[in-house]
C-alpha atoms as a PDB file:
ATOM      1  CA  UNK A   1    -139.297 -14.365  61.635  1.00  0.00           C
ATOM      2  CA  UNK A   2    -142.931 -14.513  62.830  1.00  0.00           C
ATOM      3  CA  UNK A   3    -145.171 -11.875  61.442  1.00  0.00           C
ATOM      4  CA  UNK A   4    -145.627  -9.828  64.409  1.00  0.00           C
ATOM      5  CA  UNK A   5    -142.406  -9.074  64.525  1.00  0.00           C
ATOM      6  CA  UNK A   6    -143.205  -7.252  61.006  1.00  0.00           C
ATOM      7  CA  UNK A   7    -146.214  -5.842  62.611  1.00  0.00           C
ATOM      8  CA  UNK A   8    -144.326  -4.486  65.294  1.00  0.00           C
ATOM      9  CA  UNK A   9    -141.844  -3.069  62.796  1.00  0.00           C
ATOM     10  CA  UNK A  10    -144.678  -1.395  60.860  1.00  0.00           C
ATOM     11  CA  UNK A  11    -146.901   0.187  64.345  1.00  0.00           C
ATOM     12  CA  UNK A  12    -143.730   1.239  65.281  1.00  0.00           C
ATOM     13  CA  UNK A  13    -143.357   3.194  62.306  1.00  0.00           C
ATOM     14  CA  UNK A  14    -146.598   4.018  61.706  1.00  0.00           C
ATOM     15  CA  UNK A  15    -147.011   5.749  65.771  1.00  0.00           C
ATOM     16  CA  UNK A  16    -143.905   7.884  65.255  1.00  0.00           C
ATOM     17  CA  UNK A  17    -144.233   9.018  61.432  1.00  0.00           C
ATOM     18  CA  UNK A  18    -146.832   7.918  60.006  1.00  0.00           C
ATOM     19  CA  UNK A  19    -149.142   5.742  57.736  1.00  0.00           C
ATOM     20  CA  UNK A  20    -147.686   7.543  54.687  1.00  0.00           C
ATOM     21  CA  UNK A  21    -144.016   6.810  55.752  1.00  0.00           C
ATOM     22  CA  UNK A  22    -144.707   3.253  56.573  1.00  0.00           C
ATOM     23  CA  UNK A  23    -145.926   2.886  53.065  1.00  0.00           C
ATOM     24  CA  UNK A  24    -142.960   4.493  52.036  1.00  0.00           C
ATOM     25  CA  UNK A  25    -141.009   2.104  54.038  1.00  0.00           C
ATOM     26  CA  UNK A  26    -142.822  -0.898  52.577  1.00  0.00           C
ATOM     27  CA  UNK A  27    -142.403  -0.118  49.267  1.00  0.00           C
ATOM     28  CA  UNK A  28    -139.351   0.721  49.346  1.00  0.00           C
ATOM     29  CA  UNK A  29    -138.048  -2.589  50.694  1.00  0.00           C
ATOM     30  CA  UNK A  30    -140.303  -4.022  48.291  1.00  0.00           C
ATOM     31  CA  UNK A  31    -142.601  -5.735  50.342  1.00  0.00           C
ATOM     32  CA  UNK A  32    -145.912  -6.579  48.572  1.00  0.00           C
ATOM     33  CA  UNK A  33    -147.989  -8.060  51.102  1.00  0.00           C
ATOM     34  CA  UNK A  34    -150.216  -4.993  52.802  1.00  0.00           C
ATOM     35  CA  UNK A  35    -150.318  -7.130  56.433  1.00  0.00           C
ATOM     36  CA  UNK A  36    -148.468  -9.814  58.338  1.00  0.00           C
ATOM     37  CA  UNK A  37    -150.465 -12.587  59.761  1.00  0.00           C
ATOM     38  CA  UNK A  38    -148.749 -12.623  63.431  1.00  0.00           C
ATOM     39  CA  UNK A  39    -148.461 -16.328  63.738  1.00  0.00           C
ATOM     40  CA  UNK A  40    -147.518 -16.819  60.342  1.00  0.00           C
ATOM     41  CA  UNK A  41    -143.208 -17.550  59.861  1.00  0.00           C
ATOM     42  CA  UNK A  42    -142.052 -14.826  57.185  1.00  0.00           C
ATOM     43  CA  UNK A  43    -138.567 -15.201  55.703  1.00  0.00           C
ATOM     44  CA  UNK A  44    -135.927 -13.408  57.694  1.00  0.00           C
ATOM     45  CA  UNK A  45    -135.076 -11.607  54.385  1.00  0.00           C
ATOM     46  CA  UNK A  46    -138.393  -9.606  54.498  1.00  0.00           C
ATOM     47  CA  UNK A  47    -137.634  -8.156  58.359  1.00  0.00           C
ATOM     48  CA  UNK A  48    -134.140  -7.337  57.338  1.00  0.00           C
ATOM     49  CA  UNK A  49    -135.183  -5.193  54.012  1.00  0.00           C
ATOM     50  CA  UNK A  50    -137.814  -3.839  55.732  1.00  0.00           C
ATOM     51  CA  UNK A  51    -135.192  -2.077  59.126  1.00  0.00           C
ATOM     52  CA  UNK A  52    -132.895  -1.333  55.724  1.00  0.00           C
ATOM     53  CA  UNK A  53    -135.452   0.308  53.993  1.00  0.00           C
ATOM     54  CA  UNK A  54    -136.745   2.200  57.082  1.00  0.00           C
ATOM     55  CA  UNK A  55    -133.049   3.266  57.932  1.00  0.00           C
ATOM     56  CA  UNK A  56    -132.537   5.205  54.709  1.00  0.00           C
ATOM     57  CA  UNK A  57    -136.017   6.921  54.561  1.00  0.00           C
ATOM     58  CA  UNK A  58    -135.695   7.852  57.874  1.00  0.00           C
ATOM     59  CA  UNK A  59    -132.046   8.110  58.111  1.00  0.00           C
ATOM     60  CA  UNK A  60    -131.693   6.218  61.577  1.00  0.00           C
ATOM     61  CA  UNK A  61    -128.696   4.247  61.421  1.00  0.00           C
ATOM     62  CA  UNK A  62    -129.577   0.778  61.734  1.00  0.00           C
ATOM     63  CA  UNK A  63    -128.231   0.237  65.198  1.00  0.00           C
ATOM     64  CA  UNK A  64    -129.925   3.014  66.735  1.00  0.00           C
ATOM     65  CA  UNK A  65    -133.177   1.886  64.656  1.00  0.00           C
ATOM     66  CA  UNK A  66    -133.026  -1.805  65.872  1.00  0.00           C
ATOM     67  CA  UNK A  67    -132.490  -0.827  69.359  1.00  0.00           C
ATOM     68  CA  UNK A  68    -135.109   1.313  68.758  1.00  0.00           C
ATOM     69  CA  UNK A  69    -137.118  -1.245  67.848  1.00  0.00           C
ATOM     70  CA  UNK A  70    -136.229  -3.706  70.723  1.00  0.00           C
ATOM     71  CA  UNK A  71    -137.484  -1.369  73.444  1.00  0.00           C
ATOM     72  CA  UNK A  72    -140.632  -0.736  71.558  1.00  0.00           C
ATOM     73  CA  UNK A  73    -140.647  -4.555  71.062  1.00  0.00           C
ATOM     74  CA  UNK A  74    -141.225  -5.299  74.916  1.00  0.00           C
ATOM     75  CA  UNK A  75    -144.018  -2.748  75.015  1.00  0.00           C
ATOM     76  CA  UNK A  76    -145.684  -4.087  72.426  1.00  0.00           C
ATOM     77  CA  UNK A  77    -145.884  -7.818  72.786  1.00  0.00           C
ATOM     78  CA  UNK A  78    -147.314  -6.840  76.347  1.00  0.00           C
ATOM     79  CA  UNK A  79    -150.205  -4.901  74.500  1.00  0.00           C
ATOM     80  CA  UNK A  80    -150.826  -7.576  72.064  1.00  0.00           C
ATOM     81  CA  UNK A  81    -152.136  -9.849  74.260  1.00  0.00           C
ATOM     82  CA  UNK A  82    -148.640 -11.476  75.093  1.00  0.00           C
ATOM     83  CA  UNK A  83    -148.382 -10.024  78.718  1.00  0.00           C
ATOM     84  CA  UNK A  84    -149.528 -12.703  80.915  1.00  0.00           C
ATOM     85  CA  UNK A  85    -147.031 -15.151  78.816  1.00  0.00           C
ATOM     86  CA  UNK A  86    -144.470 -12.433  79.748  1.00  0.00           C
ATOM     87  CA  UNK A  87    -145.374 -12.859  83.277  1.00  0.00           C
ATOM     88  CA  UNK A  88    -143.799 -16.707  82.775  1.00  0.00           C
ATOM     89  CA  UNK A  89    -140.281 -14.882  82.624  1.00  0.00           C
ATOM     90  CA  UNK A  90    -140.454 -13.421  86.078  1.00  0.00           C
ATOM     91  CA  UNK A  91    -141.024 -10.567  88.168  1.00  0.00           C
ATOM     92  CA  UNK A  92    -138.367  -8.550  87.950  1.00  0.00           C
ATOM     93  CA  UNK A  93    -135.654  -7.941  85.330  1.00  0.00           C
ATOM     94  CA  UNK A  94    -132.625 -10.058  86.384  1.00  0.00           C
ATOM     95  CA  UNK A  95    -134.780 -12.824  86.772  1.00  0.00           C
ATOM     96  CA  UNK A  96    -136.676 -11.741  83.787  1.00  0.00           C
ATOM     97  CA  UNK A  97    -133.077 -12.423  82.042  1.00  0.00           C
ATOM     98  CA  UNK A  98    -132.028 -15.103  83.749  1.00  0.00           C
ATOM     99  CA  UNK A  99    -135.349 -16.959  82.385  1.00  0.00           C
ATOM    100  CA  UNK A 100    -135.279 -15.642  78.851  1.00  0.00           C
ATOM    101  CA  UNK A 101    -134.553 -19.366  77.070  1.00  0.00           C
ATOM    102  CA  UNK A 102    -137.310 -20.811  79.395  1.00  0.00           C
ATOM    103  CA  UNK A 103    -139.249 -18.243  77.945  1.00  0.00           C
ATOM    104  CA  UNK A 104    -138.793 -18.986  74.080  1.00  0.00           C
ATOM    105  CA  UNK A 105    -139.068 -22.286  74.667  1.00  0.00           C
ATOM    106  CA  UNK A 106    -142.370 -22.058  76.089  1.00  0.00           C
ATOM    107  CA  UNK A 107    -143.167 -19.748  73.124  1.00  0.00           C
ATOM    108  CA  UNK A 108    -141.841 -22.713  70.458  1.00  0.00           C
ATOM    109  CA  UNK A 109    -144.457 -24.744  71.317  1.00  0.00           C
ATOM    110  CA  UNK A 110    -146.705 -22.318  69.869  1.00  0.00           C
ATOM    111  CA  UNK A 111    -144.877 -21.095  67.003  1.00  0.00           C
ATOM    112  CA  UNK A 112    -142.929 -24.235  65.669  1.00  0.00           C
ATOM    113  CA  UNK A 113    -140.554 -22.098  63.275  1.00  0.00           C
ATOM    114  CA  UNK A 114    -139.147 -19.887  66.092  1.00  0.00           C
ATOM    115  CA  UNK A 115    -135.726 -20.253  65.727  1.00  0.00           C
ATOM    116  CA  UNK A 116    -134.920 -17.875  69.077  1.00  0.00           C
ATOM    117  CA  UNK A 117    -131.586 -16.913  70.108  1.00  0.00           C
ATOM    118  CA  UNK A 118    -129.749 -18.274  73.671  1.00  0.00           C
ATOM    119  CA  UNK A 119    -129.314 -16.363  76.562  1.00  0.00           C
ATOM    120  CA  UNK A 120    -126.589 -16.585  79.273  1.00  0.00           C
ATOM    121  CA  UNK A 121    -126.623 -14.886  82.646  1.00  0.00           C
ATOM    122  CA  UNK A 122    -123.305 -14.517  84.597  1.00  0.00           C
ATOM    123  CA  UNK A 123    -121.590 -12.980  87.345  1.00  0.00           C
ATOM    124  CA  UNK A 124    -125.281 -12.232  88.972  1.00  0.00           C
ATOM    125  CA  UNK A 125    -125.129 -10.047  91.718  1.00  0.00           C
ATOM    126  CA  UNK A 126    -127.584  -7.422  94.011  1.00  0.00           C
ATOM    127  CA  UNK A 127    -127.604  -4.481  91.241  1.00  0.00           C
ATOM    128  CA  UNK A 128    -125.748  -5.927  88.284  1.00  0.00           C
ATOM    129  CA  UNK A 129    -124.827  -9.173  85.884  1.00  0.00           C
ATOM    130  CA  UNK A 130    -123.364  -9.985  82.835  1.00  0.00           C
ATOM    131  CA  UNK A 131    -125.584 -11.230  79.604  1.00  0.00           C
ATOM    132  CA  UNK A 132    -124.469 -13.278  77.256  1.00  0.00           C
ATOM    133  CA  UNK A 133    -126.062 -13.403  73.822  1.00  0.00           C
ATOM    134  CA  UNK A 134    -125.916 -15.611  70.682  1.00  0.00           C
ATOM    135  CA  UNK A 135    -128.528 -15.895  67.926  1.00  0.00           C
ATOM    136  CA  UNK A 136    -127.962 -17.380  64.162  1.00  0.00           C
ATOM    137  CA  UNK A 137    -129.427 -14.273  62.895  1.00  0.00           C
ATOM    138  CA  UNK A 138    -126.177 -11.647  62.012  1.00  0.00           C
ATOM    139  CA  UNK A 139    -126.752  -8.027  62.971  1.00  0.00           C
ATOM    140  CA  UNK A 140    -129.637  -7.675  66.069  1.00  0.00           C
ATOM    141  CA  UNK A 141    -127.401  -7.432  68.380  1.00  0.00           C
ATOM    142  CA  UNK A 142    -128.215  -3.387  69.002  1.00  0.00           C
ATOM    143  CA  UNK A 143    -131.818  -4.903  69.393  1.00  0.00           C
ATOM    144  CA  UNK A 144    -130.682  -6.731  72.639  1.00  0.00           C
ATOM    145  CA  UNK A 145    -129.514  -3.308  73.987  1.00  0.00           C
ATOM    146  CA  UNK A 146    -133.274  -1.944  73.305  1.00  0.00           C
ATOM    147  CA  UNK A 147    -134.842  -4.987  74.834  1.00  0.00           C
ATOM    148  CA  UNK A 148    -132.760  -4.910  77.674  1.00  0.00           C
ATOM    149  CA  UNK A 149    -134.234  -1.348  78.401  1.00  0.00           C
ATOM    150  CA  UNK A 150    -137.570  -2.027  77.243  1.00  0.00           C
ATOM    151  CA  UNK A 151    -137.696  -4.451  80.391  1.00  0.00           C
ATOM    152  CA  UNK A 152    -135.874  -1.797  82.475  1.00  0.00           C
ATOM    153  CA  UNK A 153    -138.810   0.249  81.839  1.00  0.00           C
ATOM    154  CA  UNK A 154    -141.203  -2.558  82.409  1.00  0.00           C
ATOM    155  CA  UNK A 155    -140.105  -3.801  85.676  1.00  0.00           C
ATOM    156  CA  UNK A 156    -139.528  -0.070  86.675  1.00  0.00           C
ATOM    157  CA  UNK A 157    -135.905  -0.521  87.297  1.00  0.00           C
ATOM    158  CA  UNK A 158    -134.217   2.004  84.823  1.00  0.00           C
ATOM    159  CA  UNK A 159    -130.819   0.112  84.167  1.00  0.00           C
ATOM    160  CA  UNK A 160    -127.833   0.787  82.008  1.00  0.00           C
ATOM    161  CA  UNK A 161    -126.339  -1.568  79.890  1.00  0.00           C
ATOM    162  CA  UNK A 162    -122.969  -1.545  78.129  1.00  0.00           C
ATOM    163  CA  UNK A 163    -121.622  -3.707  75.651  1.00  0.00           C
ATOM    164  CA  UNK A 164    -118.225  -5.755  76.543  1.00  0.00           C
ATOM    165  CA  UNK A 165    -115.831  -6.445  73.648  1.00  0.00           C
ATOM    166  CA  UNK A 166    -116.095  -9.735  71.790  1.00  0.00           C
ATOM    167  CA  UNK A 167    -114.603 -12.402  73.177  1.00  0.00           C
ATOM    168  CA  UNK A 168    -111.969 -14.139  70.556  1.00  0.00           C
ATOM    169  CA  UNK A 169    -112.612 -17.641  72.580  1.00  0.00           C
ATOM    170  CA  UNK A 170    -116.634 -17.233  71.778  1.00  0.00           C
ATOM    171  CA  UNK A 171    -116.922 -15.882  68.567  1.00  0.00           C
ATOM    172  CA  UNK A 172    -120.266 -14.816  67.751  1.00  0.00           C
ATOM    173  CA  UNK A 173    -121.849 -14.262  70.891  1.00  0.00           C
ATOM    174  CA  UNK A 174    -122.258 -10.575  72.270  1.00  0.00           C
ATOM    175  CA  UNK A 175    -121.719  -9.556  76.041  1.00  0.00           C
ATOM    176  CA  UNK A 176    -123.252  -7.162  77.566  1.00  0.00           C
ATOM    177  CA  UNK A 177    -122.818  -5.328  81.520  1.00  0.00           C
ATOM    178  CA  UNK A 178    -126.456  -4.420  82.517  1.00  0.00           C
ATOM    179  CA  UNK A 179    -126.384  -2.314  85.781  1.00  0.00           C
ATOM    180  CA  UNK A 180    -129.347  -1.095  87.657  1.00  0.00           C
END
């Protein structure tokens, strides 16, 4: 993963507990490195101990922490100088959604190591749909939940959004209802 992502992790952290307990976190997952260069690629390995390690300090189960994160997530790439590339995606949140793999493939041609997960939208219709989500990464799928409502929040259409069971014909890939 891209170092913002890491820097995310760590403002997040930092805004709601603290310098000290971002320390705390970094050590703990035995992270050396004091910053993440943004555009730099980081090894997924360093993300994953760093949510671990965060979890157990702060005793947020990882779901809740990584969905958490994802609504935080949408806020902050707007802030970081991100938002008019956000605009790409649309201007409003199902077609936000509906463009989401136009979107990181716009953002792959600035950060050649993306490796970004693939969206589906589905049975589309005035106040609901069905999202589809598969990424080679295991366990982000509670981040989906928080980006979904990050997006809620910034197209100021508060929205619900409820994961289906796994399909056994897709295996892998999470659904979600999103309702607003």
């Amino acid at each position: 993963m891209y170092g913002m992502i890491n820097n995310a992790i760590e403002q997040l952290i930092t805004e709601k507990f603290g310098r000290q307990t971002w320390e705390a976190v970094r050590q703990k997952a035995n992270v050396e490195q004091p910053t993440f260069v943004s555009m730099q690629p980081y090894h997924d390995s360093v993300t994953y101990a760093l949510v671990g390690a965060a979890s157990e300090l702060l005793q947020i189960p990882v779901p809740d922490l990584l969905e958490k994160f994802g609504e935080y997530w949408i806020l902050f790439t707007a802030n970081e100088g991100y938002g008019d590339l956000m605009k790409l995606g649309g201007d409003n949140l199902p077609e936000f959604l509906k463009n989401l793999n136009m979107l990181h493939f716009r953002i792959a041609n600035v950060m050649p190591q993306l490796v970004p997960p693939v969206f589906d939208v589905q049975d589309s219709t005035n106040n609901s749909l069905t999202l589809l989500y598969k990424s080679k990464r295991e366990g982000l799928s509670p981040m989906v939940i928080g980006l979904i409502k990050g997006l809620g929040i910034k197209f100021q259409t508060p929205c619900t959004v409820t994961p289906l069971p796994e399909d056994e014909k897709l295996p892998g890939v999470f659904k979600y209802t999103i309702k607003w």
